[in-house]
PDB file of N, CA and C in Angstrom:
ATOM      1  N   UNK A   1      70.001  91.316 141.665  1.00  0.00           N
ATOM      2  CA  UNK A   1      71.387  91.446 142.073  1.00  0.00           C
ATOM      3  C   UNK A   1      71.610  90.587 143.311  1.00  0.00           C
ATOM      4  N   UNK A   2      73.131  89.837 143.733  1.00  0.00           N
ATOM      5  CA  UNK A   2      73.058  88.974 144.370  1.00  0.00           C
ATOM      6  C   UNK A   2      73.659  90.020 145.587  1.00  0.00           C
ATOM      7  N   UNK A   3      73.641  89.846 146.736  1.00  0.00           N
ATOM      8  CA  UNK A   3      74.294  90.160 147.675  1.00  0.00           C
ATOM      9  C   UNK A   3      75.472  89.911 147.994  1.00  0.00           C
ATOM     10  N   UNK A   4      76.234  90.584 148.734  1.00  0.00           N
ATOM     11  CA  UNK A   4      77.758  89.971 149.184  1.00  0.00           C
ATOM     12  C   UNK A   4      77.374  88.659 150.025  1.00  0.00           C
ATOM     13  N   UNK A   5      76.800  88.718 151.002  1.00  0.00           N
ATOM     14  CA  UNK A   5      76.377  87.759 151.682  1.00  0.00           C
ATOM     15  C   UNK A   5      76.082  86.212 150.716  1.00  0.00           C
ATOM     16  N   UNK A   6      75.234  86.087 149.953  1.00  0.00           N
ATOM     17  CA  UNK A   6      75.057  85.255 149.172  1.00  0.00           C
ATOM     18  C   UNK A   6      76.859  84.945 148.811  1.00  0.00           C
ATOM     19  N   UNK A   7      77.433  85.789 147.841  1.00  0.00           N
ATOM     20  CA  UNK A   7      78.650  85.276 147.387  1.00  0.00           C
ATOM     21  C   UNK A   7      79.730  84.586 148.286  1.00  0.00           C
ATOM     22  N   UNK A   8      79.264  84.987 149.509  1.00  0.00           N
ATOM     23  CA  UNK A   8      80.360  84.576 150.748  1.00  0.00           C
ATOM     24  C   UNK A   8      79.867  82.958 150.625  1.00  0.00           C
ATOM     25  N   UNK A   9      78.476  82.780 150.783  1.00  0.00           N
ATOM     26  CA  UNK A   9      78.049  81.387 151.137  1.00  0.00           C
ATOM     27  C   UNK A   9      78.803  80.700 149.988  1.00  0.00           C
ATOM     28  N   UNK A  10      78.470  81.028 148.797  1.00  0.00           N
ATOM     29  CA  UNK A  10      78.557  80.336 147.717  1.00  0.00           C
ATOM     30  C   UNK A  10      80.057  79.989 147.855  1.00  0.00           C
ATOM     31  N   UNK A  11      81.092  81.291 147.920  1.00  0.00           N
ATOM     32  CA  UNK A  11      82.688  80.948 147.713  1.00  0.00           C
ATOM     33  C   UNK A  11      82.937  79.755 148.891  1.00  0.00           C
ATOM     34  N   UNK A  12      82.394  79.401 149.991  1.00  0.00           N
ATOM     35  CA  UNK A  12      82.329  78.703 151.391  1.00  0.00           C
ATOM     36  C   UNK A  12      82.223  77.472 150.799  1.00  0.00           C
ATOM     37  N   UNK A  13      80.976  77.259 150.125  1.00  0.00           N
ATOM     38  CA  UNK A  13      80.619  75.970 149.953  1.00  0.00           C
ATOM     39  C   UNK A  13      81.792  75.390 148.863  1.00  0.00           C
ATOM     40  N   UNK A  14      81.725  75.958 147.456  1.00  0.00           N
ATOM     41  CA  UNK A  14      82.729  75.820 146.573  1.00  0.00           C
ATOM     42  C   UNK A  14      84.091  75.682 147.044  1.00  0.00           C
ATOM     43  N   UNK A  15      84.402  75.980 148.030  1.00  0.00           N
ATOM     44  CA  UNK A  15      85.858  75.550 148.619  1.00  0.00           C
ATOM     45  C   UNK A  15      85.780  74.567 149.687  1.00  0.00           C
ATOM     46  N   UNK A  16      84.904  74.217 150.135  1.00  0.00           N
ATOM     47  CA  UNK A  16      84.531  72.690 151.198  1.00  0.00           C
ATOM     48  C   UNK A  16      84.638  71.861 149.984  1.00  0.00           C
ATOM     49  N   UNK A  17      83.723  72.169 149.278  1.00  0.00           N
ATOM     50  CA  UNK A  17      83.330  70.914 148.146  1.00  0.00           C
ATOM     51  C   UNK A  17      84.769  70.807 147.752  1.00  0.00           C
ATOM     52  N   UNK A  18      85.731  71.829 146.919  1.00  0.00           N
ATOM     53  CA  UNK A  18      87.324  71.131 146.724  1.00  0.00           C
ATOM     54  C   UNK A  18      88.110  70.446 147.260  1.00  0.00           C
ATOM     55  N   UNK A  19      87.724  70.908 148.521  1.00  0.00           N
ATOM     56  CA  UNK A  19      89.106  70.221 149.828  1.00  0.00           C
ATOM     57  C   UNK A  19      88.379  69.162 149.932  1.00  0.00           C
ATOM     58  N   UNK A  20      86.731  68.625 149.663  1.00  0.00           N
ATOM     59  CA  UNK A  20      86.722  67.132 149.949  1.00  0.00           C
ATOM     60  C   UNK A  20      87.082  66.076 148.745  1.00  0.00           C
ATOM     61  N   UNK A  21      86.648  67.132 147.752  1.00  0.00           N
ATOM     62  CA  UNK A  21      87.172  66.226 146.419  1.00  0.00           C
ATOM     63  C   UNK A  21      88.324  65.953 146.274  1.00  0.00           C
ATOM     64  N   UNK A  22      89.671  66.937 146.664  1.00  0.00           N
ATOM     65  CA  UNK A  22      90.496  66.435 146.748  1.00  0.00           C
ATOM     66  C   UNK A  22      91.056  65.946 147.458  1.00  0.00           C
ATOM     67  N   UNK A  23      90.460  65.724 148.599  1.00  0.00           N
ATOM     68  CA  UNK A  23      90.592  64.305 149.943  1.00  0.00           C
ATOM     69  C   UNK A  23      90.743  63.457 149.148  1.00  0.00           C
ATOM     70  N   UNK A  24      89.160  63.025 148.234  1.00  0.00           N
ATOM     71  CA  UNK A  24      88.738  61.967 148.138  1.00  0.00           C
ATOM     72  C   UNK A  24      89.626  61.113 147.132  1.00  0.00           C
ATOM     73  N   UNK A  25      90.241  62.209 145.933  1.00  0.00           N
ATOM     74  CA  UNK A  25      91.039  61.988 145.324  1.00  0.00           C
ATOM     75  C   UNK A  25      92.719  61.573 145.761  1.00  0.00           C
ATOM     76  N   UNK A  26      93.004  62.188 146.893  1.00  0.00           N
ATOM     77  CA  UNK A  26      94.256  61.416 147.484  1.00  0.00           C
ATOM     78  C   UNK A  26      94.080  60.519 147.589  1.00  0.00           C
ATOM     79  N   UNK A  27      93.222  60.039 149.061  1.00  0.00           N
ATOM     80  CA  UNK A  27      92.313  58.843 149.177  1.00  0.00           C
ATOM     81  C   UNK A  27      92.299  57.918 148.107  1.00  0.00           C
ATOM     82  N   UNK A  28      91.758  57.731 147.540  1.00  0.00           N
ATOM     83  CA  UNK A  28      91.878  56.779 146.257  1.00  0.00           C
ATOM     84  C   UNK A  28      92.901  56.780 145.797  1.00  0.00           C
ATOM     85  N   UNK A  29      94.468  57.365 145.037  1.00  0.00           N
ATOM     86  CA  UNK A  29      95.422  57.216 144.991  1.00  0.00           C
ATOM     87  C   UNK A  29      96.372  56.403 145.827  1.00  0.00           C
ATOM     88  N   UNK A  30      96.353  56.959 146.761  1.00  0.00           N
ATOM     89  CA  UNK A  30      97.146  56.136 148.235  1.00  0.00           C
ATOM     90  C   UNK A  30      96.745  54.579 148.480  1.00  0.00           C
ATOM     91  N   UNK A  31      95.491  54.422 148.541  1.00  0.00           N
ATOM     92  CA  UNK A  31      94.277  53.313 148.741  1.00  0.00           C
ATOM     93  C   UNK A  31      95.154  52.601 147.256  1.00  0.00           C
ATOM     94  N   UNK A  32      95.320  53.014 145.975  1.00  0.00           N
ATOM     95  CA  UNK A  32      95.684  52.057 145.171  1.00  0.00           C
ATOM     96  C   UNK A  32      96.846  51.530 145.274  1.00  0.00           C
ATOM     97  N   UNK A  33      98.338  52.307 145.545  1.00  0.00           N
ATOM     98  CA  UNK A  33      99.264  52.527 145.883  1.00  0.00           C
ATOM     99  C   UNK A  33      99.502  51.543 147.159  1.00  0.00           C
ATOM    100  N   UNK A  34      98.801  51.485 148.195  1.00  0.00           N
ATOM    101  CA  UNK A  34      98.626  50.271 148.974  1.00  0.00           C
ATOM    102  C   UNK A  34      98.594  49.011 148.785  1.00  0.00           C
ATOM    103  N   UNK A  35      97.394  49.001 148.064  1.00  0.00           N
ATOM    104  CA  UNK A  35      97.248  47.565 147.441  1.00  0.00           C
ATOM    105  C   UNK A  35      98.165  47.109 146.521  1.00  0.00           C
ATOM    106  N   UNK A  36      98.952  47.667 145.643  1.00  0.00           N
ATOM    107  CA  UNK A  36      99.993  47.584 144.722  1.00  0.00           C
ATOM    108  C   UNK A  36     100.948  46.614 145.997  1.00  0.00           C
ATOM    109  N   UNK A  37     101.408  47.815 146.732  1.00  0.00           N
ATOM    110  CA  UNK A  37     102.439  46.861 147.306  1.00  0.00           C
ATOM    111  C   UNK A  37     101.813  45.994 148.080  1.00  0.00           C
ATOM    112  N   UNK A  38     100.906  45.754 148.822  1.00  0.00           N
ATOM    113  CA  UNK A  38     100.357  44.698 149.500  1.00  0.00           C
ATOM    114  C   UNK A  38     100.719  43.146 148.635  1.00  0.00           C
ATOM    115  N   UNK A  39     100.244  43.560 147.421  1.00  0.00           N
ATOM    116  CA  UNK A  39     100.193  42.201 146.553  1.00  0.00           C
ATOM    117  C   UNK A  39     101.585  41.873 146.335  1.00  0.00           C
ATOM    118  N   UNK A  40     102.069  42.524 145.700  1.00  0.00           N
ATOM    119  CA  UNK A  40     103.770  42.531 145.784  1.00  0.00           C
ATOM    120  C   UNK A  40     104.715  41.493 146.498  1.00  0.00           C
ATOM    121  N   UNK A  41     104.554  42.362 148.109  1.00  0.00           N
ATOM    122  CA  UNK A  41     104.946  41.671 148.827  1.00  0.00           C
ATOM    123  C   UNK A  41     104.380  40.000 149.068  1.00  0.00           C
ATOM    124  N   UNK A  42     102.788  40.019 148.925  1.00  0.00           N
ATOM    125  CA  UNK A  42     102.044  38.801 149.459  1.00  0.00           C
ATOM    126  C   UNK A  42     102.931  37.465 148.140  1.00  0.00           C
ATOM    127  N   UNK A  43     103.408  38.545 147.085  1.00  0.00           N
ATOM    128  CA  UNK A  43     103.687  37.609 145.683  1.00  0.00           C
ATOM    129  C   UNK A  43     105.119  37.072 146.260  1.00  0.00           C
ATOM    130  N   UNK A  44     105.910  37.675 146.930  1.00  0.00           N
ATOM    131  CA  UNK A  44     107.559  37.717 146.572  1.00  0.00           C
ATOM    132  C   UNK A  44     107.829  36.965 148.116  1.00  0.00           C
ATOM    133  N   UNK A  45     106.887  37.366 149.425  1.00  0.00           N
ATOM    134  CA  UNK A  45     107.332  36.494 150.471  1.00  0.00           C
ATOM    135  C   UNK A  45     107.707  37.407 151.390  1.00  0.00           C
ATOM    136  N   UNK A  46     107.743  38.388 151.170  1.00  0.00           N
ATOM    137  CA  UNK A  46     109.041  39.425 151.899  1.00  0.00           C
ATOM    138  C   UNK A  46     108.304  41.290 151.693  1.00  0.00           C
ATOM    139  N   UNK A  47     108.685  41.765 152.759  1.00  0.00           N
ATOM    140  CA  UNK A  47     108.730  43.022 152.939  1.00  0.00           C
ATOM    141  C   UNK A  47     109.355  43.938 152.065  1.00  0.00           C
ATOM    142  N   UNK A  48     110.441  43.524 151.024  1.00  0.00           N
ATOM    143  CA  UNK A  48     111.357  44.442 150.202  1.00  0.00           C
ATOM    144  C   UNK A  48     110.682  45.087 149.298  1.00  0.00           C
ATOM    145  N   UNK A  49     109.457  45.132 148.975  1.00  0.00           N
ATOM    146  CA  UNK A  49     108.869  45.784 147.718  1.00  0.00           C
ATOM    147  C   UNK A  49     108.789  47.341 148.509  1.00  0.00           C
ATOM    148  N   UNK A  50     108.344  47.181 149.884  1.00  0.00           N
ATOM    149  CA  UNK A  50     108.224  48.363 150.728  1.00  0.00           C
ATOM    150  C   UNK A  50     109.037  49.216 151.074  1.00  0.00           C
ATOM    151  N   UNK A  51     110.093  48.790 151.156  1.00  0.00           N
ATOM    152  CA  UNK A  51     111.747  49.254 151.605  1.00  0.00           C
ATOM    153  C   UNK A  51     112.031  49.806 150.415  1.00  0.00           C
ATOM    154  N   UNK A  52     111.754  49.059 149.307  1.00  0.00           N
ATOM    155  CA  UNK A  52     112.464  49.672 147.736  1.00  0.00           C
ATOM    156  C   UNK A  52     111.349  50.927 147.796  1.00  0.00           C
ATOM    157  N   UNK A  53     110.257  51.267 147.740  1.00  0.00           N
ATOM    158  CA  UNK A  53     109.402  52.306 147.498  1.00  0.00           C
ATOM    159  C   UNK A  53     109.657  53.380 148.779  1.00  0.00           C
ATOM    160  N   UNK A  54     110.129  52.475 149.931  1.00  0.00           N
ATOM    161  CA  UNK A  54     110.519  53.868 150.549  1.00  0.00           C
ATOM    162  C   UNK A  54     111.738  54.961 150.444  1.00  0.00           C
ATOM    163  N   UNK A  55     112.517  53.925 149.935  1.00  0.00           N
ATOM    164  CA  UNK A  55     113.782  54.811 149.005  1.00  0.00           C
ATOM    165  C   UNK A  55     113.851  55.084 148.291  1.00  0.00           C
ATOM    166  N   UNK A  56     112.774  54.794 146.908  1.00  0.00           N
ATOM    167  CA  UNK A  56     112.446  55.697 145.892  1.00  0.00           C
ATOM    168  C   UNK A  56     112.115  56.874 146.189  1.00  0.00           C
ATOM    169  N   UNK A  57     110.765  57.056 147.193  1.00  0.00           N
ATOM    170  CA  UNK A  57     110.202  58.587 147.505  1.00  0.00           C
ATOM    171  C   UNK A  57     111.056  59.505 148.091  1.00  0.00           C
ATOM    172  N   UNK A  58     112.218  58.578 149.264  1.00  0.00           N
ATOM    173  CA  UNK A  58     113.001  59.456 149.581  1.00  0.00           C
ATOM    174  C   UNK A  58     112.174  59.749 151.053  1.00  0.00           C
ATOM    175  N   UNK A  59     111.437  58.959 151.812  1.00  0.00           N
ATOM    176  CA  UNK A  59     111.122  59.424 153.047  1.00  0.00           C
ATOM    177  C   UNK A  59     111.734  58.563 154.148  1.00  0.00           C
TER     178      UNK A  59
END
């Protein structure tokens, strides 16, 4: 039989390990999302690819 103690560690670790996976997974989203417009702009000359995506999201 496992102890409470044991289950505490275990639920601890299993929820570090999520919150980094899903760091890592923003992280990489955003990181692509960057480069998208980076190129964009580097293609067109101009800053507007950035301006248009910031008024899409709405921030």
């Amino acid at each position: 039989m496992i102890d409470p103690l044991s289950y505490l560690l275990i639920s601890i670790t299993t929820f570090c390990f999520g919150l980094l996976v899903s760091f890592q997974i923003s992280h990489i989203f955003y990181c692509r999302k960057l480069t998208r417009l980076a190129k964009r702009c580097v293609n067109t000359g101009t800053i507007a690819p950035v301006l248009v995506d910031l008024e899409e999201t709405g921030r």
